[in-house]
C-alpha atoms as a PDB file:
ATOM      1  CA  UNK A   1     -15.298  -1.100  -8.895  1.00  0.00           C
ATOM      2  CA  UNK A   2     -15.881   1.459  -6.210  1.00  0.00           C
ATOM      3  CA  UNK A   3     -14.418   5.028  -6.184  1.00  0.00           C
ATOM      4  CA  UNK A   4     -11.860   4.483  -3.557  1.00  0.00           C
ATOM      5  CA  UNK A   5     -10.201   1.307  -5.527  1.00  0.00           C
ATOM      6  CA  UNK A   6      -9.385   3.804  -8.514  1.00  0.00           C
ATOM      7  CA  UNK A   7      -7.347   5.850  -6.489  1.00  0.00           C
ATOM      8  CA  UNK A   8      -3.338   5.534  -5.570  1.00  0.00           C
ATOM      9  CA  UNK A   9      -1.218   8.934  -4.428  1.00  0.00           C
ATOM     10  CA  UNK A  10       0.221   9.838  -7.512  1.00  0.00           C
ATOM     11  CA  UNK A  11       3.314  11.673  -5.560  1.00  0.00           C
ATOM     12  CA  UNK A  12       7.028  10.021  -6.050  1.00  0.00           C
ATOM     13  CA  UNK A  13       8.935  11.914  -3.532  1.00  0.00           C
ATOM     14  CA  UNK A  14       8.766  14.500  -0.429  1.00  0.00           C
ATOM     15  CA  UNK A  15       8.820  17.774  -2.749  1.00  0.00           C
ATOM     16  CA  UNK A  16       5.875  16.307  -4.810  1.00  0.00           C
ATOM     17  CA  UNK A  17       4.165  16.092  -1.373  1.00  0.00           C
ATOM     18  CA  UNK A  18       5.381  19.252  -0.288  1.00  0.00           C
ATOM     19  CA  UNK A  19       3.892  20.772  -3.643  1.00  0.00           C
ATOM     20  CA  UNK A  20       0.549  19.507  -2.980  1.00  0.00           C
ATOM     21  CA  UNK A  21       0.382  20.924   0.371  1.00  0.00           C
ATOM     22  CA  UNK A  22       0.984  24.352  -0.522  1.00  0.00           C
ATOM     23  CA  UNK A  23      -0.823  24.637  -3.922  1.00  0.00           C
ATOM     24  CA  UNK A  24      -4.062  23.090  -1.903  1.00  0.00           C
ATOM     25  CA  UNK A  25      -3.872  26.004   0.495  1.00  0.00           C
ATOM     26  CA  UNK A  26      -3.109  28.268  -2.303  1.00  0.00           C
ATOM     27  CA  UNK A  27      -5.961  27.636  -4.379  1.00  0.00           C
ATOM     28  CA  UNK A  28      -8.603  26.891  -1.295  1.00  0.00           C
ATOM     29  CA  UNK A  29      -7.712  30.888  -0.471  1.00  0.00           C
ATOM     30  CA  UNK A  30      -7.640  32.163  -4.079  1.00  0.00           C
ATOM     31  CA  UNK A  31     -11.526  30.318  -4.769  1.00  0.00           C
ATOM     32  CA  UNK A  32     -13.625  32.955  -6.043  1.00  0.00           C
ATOM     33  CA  UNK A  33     -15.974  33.890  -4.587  1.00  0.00           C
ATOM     34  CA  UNK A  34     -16.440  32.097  -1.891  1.00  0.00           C
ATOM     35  CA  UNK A  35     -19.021  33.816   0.268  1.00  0.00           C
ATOM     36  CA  UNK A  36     -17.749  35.489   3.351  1.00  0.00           C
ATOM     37  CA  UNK A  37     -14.289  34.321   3.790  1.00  0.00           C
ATOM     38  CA  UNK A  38     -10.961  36.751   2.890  1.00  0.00           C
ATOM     39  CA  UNK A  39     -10.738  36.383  -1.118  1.00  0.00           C
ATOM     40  CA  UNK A  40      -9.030  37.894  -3.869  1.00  0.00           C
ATOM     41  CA  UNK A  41     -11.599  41.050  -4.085  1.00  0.00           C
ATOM     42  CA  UNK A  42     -12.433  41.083  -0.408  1.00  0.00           C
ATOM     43  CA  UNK A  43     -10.719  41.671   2.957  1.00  0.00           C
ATOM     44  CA  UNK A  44     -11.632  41.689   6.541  1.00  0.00           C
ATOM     45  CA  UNK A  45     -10.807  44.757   8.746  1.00  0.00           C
ATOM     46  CA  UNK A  46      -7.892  43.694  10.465  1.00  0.00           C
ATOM     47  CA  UNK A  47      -6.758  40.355   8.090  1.00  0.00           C
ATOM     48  CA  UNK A  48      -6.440  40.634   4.385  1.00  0.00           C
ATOM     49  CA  UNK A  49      -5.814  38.511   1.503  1.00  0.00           C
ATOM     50  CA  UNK A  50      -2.061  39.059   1.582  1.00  0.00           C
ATOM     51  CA  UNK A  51      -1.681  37.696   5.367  1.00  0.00           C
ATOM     52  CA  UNK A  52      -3.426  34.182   4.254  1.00  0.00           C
ATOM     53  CA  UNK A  53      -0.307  34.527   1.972  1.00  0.00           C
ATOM     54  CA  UNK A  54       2.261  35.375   4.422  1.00  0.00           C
ATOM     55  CA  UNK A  55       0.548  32.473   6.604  1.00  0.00           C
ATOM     56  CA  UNK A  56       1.001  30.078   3.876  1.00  0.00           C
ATOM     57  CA  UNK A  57       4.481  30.859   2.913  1.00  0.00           C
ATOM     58  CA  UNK A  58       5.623  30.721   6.713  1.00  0.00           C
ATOM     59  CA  UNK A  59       4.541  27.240   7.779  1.00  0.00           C
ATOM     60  CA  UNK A  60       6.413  25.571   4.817  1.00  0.00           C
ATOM     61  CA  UNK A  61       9.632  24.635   6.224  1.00  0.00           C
ATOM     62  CA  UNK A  62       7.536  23.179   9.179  1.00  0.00           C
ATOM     63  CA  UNK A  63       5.185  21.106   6.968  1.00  0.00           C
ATOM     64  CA  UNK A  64       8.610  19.662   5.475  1.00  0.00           C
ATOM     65  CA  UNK A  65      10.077  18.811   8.696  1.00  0.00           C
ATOM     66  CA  UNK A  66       7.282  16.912   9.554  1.00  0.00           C
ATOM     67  CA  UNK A  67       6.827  14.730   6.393  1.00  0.00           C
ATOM     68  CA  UNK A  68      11.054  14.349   5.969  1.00  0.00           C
ATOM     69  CA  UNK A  69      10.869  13.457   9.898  1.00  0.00           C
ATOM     70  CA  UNK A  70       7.672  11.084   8.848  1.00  0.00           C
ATOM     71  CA  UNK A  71       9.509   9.258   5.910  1.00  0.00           C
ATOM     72  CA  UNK A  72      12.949   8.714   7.764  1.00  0.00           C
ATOM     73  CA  UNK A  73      11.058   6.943  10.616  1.00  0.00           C
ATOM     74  CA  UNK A  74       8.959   5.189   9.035  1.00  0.00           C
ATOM     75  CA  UNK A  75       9.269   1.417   7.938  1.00  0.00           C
ATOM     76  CA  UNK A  76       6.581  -1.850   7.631  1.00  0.00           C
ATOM     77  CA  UNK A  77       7.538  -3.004  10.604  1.00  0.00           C
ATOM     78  CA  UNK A  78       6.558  -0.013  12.665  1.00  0.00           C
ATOM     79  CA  UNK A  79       3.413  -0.917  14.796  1.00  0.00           C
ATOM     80  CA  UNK A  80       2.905   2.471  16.885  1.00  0.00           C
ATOM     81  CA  UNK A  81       3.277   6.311  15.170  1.00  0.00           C
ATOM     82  CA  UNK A  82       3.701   8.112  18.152  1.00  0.00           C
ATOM     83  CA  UNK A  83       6.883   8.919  17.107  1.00  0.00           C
ATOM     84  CA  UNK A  84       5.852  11.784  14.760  1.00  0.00           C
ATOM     85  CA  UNK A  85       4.262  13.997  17.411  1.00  0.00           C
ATOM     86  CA  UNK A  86       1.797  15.570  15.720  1.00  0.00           C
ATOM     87  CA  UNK A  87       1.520  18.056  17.991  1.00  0.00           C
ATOM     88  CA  UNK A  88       4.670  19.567  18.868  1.00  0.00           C
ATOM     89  CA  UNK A  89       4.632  19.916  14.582  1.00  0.00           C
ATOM     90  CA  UNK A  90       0.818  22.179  15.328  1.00  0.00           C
ATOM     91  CA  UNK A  91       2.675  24.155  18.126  1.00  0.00           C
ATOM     92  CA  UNK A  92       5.539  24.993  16.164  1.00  0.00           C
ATOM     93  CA  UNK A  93       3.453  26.195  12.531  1.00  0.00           C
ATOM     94  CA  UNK A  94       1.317  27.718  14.660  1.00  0.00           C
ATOM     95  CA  UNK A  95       3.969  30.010  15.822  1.00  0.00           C
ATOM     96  CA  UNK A  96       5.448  30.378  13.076  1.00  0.00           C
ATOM     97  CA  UNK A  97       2.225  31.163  11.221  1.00  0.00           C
ATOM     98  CA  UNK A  98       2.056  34.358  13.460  1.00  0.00           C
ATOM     99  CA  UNK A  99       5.198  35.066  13.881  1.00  0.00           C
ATOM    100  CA  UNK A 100       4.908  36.630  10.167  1.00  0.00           C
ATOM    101  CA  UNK A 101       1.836  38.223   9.710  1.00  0.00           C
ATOM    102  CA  UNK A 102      -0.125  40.280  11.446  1.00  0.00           C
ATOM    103  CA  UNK A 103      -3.281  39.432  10.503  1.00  0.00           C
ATOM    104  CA  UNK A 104      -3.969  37.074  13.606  1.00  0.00           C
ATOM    105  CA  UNK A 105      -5.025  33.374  13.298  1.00  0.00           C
ATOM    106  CA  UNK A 106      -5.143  32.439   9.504  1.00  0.00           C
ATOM    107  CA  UNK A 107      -4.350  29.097   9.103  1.00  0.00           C
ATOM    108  CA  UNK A 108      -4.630  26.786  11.962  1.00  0.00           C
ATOM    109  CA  UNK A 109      -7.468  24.893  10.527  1.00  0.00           C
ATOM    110  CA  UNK A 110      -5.131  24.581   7.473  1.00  0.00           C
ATOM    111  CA  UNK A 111      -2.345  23.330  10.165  1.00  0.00           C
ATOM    112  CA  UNK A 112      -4.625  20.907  12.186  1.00  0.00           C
ATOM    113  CA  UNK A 113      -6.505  19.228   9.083  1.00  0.00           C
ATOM    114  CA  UNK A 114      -3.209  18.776   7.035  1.00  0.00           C
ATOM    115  CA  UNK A 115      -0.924  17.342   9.863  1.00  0.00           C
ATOM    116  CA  UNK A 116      -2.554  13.786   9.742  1.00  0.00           C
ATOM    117  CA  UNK A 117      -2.700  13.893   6.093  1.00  0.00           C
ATOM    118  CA  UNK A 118       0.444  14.836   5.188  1.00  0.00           C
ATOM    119  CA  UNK A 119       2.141  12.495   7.588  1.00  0.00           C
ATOM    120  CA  UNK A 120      -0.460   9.696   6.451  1.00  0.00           C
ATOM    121  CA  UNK A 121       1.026  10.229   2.554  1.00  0.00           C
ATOM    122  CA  UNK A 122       5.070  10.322   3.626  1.00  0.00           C
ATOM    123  CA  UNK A 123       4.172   6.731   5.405  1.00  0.00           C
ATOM    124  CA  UNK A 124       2.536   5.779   1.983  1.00  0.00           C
ATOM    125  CA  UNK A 125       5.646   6.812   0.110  1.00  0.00           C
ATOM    126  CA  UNK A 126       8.200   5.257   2.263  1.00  0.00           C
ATOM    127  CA  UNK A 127       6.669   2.130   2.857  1.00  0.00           C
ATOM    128  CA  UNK A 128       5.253   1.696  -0.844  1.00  0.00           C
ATOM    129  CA  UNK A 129       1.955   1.373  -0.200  1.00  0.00           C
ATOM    130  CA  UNK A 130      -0.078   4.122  -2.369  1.00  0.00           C
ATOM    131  CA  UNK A 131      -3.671   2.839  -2.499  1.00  0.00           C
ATOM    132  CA  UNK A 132      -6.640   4.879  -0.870  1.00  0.00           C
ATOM    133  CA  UNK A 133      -7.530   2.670   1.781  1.00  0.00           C
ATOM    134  CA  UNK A 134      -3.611   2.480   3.007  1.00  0.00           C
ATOM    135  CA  UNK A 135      -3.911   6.441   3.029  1.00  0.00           C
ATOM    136  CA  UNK A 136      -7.167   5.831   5.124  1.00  0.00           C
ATOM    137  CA  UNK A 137      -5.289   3.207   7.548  1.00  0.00           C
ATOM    138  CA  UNK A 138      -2.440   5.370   8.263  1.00  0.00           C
ATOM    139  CA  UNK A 139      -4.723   8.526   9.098  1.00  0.00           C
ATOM    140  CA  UNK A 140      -6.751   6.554  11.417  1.00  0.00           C
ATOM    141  CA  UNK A 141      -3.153   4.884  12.861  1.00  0.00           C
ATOM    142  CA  UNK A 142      -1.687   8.263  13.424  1.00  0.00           C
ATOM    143  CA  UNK A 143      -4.602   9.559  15.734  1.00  0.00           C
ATOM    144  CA  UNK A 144      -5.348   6.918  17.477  1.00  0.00           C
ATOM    145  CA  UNK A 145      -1.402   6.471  18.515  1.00  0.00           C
ATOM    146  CA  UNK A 146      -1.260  10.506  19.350  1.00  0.00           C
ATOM    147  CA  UNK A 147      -0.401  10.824  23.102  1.00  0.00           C
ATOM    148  CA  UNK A 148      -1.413  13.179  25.601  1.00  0.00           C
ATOM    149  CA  UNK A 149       1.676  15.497  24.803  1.00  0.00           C
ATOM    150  CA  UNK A 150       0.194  15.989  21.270  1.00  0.00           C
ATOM    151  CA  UNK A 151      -3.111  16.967  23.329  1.00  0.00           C
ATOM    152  CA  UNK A 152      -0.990  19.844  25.129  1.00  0.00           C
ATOM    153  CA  UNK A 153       0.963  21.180  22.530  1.00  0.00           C
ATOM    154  CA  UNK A 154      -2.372  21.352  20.352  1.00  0.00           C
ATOM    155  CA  UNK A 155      -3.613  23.172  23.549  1.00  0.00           C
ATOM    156  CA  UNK A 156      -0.286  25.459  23.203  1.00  0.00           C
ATOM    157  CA  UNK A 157      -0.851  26.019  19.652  1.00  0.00           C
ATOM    158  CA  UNK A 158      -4.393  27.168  19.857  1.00  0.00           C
ATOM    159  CA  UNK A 159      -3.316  29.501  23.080  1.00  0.00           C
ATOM    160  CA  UNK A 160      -0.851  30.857  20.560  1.00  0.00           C
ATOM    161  CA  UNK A 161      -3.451  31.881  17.911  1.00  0.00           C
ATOM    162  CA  UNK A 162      -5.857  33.061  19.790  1.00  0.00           C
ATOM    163  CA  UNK A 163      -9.066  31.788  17.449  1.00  0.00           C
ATOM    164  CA  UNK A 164     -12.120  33.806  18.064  1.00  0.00           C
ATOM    165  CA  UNK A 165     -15.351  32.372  18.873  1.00  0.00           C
ATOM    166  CA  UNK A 166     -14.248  29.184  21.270  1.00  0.00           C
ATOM    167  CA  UNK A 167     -16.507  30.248  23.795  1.00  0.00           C
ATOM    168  CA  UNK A 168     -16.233  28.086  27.167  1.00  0.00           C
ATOM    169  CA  UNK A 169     -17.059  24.340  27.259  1.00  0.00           C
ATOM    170  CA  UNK A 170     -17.059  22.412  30.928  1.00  0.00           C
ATOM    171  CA  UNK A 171     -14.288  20.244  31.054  1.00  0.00           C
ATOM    172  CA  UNK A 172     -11.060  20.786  29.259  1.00  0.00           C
ATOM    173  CA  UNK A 173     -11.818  24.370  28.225  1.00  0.00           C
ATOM    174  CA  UNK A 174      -8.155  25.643  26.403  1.00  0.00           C
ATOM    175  CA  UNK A 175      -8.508  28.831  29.093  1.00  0.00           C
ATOM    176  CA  UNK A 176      -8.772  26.967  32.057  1.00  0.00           C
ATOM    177  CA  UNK A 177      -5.918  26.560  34.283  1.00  0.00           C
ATOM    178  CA  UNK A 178      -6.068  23.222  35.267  1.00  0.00           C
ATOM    179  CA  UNK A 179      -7.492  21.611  32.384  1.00  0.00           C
ATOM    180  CA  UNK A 180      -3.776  20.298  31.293  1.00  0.00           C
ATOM    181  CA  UNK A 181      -3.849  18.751  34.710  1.00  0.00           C
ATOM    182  CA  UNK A 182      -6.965  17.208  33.909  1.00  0.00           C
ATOM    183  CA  UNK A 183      -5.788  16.420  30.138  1.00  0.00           C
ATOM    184  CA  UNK A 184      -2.671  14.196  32.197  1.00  0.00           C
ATOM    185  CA  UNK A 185      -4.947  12.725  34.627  1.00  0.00           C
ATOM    186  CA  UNK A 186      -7.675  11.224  32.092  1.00  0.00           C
ATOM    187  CA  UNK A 187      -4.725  10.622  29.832  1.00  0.00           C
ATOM    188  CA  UNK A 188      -6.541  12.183  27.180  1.00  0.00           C
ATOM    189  CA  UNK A 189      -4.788  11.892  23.865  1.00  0.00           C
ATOM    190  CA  UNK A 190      -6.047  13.594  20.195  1.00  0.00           C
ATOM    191  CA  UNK A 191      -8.407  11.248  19.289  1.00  0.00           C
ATOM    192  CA  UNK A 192     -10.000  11.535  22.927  1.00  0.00           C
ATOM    193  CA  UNK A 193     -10.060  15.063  22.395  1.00  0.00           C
ATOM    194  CA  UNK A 194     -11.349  15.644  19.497  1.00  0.00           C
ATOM    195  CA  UNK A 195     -14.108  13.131  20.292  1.00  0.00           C
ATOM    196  CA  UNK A 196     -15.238  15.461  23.194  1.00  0.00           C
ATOM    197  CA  UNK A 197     -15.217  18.461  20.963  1.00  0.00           C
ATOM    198  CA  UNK A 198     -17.141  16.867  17.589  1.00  0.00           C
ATOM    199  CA  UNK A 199     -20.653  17.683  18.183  1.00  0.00           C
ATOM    200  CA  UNK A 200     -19.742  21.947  17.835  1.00  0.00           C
ATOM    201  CA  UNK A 201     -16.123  21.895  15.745  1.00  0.00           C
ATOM    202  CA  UNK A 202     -16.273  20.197  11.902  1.00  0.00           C
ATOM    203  CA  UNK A 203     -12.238  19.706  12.388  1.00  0.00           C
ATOM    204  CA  UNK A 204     -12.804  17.618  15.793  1.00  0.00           C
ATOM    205  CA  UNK A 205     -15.475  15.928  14.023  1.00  0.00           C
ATOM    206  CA  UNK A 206     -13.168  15.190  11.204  1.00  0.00           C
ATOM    207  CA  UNK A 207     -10.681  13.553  13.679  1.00  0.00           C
ATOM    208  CA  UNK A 208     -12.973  11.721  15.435  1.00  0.00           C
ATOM    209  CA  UNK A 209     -14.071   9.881  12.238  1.00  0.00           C
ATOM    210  CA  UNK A 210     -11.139   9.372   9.843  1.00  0.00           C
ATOM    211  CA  UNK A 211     -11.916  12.393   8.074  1.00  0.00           C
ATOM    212  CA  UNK A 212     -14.690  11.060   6.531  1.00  0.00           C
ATOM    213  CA  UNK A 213     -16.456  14.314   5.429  1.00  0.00           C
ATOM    214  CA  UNK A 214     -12.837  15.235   3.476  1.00  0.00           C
ATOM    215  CA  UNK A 215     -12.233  11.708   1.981  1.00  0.00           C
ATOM    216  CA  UNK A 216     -15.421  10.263   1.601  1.00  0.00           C
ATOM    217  CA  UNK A 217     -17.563  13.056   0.716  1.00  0.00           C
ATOM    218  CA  UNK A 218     -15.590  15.848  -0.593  1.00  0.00           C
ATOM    219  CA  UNK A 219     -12.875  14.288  -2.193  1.00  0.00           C
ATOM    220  CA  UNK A 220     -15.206  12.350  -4.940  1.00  0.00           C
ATOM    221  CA  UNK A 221     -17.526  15.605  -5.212  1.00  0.00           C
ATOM    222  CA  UNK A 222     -14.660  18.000  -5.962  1.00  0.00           C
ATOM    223  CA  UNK A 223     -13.024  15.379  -8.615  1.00  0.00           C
ATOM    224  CA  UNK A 224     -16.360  14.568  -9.953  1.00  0.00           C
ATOM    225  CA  UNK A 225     -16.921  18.762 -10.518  1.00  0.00           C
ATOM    226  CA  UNK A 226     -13.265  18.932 -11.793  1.00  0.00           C
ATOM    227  CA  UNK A 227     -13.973  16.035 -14.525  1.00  0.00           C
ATOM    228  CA  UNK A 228     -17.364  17.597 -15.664  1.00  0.00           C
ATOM    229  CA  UNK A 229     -16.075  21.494 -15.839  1.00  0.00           C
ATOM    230  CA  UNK A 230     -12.508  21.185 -16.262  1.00  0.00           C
ATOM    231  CA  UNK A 231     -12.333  24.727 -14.299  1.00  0.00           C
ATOM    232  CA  UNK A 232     -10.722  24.814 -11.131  1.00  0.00           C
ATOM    233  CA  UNK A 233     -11.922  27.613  -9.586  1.00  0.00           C
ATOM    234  CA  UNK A 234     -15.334  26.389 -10.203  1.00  0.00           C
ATOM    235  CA  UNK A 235     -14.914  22.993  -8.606  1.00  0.00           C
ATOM    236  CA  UNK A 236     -13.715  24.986  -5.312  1.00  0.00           C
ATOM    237  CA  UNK A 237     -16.314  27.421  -5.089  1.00  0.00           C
ATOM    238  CA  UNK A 238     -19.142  24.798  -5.813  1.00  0.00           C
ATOM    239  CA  UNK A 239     -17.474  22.201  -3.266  1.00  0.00           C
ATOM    240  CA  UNK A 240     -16.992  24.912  -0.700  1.00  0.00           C
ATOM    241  CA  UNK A 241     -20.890  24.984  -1.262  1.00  0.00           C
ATOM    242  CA  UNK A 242     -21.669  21.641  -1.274  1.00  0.00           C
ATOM    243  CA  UNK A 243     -19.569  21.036   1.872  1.00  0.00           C
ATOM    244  CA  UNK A 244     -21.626  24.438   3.639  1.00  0.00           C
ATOM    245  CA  UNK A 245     -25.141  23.307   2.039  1.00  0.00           C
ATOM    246  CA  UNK A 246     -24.518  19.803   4.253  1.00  0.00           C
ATOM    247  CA  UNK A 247     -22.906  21.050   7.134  1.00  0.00           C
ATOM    248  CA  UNK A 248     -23.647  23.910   9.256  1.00  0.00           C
ATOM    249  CA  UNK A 249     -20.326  25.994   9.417  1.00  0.00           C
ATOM    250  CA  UNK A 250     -19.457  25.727  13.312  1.00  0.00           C
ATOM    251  CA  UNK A 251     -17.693  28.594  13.217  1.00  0.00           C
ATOM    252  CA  UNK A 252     -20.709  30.264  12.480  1.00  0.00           C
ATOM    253  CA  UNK A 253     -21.926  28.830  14.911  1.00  0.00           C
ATOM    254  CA  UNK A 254     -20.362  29.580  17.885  1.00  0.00           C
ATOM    255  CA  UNK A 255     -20.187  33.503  16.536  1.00  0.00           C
ATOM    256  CA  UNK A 256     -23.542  33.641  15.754  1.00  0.00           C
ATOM    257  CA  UNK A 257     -25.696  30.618  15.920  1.00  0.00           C
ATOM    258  CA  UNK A 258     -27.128  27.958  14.907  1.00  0.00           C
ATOM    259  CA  UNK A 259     -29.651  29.507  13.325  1.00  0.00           C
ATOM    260  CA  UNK A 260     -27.810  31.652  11.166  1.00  0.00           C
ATOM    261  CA  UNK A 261     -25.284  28.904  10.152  1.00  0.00           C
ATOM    262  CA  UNK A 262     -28.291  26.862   9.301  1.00  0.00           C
ATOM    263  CA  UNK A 263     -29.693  29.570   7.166  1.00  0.00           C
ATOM    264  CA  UNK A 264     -26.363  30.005   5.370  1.00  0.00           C
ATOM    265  CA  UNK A 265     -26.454  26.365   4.805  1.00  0.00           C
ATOM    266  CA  UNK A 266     -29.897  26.709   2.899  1.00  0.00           C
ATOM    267  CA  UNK A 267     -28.303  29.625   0.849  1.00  0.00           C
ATOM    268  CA  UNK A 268     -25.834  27.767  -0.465  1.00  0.00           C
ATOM    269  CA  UNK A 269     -27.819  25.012  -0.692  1.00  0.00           C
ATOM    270  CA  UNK A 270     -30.052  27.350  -3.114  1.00  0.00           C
ATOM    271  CA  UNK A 271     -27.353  28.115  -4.985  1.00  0.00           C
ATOM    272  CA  UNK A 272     -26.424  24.859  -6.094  1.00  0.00           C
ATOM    273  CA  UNK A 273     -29.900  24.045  -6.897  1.00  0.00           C
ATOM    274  CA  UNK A 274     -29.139  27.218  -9.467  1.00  0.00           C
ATOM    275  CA  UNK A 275     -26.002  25.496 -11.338  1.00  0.00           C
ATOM    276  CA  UNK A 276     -23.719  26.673  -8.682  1.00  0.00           C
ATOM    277  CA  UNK A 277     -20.685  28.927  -9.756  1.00  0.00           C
ATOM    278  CA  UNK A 278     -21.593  28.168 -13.880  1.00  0.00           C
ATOM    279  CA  UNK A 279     -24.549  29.230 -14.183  1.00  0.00           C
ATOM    280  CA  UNK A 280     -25.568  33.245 -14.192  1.00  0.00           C
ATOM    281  CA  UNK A 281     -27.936  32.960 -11.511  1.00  0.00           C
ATOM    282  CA  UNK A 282     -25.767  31.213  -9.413  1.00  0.00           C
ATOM    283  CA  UNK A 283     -22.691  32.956  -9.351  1.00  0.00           C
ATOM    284  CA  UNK A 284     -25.597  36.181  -8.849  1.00  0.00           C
ATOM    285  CA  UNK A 285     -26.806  34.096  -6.034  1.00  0.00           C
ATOM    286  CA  UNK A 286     -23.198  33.689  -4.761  1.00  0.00           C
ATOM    287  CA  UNK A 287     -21.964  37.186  -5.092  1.00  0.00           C
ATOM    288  CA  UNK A 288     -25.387  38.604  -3.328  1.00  0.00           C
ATOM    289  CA  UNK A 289     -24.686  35.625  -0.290  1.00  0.00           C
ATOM    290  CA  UNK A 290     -21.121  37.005  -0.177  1.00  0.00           C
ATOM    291  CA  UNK A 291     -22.178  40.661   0.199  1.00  0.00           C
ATOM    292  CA  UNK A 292     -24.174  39.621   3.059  1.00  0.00           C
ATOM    293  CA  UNK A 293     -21.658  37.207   5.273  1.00  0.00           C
ATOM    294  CA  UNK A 294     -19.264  40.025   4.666  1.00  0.00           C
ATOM    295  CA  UNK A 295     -21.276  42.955   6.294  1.00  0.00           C
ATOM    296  CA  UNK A 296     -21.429  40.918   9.119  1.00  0.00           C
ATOM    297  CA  UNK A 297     -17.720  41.964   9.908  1.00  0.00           C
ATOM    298  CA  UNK A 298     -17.067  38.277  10.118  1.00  0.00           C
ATOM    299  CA  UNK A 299     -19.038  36.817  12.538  1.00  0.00           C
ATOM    300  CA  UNK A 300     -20.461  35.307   9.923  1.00  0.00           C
ATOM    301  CA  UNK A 301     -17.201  33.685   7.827  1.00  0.00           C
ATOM    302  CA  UNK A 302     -17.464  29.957   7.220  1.00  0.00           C
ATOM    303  CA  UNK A 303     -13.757  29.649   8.565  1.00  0.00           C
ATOM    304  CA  UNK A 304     -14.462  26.077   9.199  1.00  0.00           C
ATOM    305  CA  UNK A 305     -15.913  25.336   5.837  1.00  0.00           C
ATOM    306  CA  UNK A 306     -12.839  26.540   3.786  1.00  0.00           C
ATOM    307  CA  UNK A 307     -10.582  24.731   6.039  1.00  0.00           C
ATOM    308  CA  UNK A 308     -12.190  21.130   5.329  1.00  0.00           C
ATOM    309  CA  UNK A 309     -12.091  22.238   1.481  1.00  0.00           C
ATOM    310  CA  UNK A 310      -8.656  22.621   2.038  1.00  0.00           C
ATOM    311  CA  UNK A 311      -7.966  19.005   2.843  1.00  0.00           C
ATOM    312  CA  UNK A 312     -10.354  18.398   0.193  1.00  0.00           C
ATOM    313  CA  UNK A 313      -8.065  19.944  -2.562  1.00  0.00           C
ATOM    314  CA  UNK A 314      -5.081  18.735  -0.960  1.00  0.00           C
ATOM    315  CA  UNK A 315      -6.369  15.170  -0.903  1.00  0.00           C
ATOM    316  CA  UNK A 316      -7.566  15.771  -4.827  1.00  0.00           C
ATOM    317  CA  UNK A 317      -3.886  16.861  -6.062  1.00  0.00           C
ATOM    318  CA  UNK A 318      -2.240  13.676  -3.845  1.00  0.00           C
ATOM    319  CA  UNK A 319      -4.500  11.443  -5.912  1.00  0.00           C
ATOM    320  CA  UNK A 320      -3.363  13.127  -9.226  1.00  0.00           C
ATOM    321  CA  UNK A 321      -5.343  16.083 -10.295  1.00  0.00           C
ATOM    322  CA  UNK A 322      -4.426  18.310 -12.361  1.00  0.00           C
ATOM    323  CA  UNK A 323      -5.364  21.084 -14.115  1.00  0.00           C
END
């Protein structure tokens, strides 16, 4: 029996869902330590710990409009999930999200990567069907129905927060005047978008494929690491690693290089090779990595990373973990 066919959503109702989401982003941002992102003992110069809290607490009642919105439109019969317009829901958090801290973007990768998810699981709880692969199909259905007004209110949201390191791409860039012309012309919906943009952003890449990297990948890794330490905090520092070791953070990236991500990659990679988090020389290893992503001012802060662990954990506690 494969790994997927042991897995149903363990939730029963929309506050069990609604739990999941905000313990996942609650424990992805308390992880310690996981090099060079805001944690618990570490802050950037102009975002700290507390507004990753403020961030989380503020996009609640938009994360349970969506899935109530989700369930109460959702039946068997429904062939086409356009109807939950993903993106006006990304728009909206996003604003809210900075409407109540000052910190400046802190959670849209948190916003983007859990939309489809969390909309995926109130389908699977309305209609009945719990098992992985339904989760899967519904995930898949939801992006591929997005339309192009999900494309501009992502394009609103991410005008909204103002993410560093974008940089300028040639057609569609978000700070181009007529690329929403463009976006209307070419009739360029989510999954078209995020298809352009998944060869230098891991959350376009994510959409492009399912979310693969999050369900296939991480998911089993992070349960796996669970099972064998029983610590939580160790299975999301050491999957935050794992995730890095494999994939270059693009964030990174685009602030730096490719180089550097690449050599932050093979740090982590290091690490793990070390016992990760529970072992002594690994958790020296990771406090010595951290010290040096985080004199970089954060330029060097695998954003990216901790936002596909994010899905990761959320996906983990849908399935039934618990600690």
């Amino acid at each position: 029996m494969s790994f997927e066919e042991n897995l149903n959503l363990q939730i029963k109702s929309i506050d069990d869902l609604m739990r999941c989401i905000t313990l996942s982003s609650l424990l992805e941002l308390s992880g310690w330590p996981k090099p060079g992102n805001v944690h618990r003992t570490k802050d950037f110069e102009s975002t700290r710990f507390e507004h990753f809290l403020a961030g989380i607490a503020s996009i609640q009642p938009n994360f349970r409009d969506l899935c109530q919105r989700v369930y109460l439109n959702s039946n068997i019969k429904i062939k086409n999930y356009s109807f939950i317009k993903i993106g006006l829901f990304f728009k909206e958090a996003a604003k809210e999200m900075m409407k109540w801290q000052k910190g400046g973007n802190v959670l849209l990768g948190h916003i983007l990567i859990f939309g489809p998810l969390a909309a995926a699981a109130a389908i699977c709880l309305k209609t009945e069907k719990m098992g992985f692969d339904d989760f899967k199909v519904n995930i898949n259905k939801i992006i591929d129905d997005s339309t192009v007004e999900d494309t501009i209110d992502l394009y609103e949201a991410i005008k909204v927060c103002n993410p560093g390191g974008l940089g300028k791409i040639d057609k569609y860039d978000i700070y181009d005047e007529g690329s929403l012309t463009n976006i209307k012309k070419d009739k360029i919906n989510l999954k078209k978008i995020f298809e352009h943009s998944k060869d230098y952003d891991s959350i376009s890449l994510e959409y492009s494929q399912g979310f693969r990297i999050i369900l296939e990948e991480g998911l089993p890794y992070y349960l796996e690491k669970f099972n064998s330490t029983k610590d939580i905090n160790a299975a999301t520092v050491d999957t935050f690693l794992k995730i890095l070791s494999d994939y270059p953070d693009t964030l990174i990236t685009r602030k730096s290089g490719l180089d550097a991500a690449k050599m932050v990659s093979s740090k982590a990679r290091e690490i793990l090779m070390h016992g990760g988090i529970s072992n002594g020389k690994g958790i020296l290893l990771i406090r010595q990595l951290d010290d040096l992503l985080q004199s970089k001012k954060g330029i060097m802060n695998p954003g990216t990373t901790a936002d596909i662990l994010a899905g990761i954990i959320f996906c983990a506690l849908l399935f039934g973990l618990s600690f």
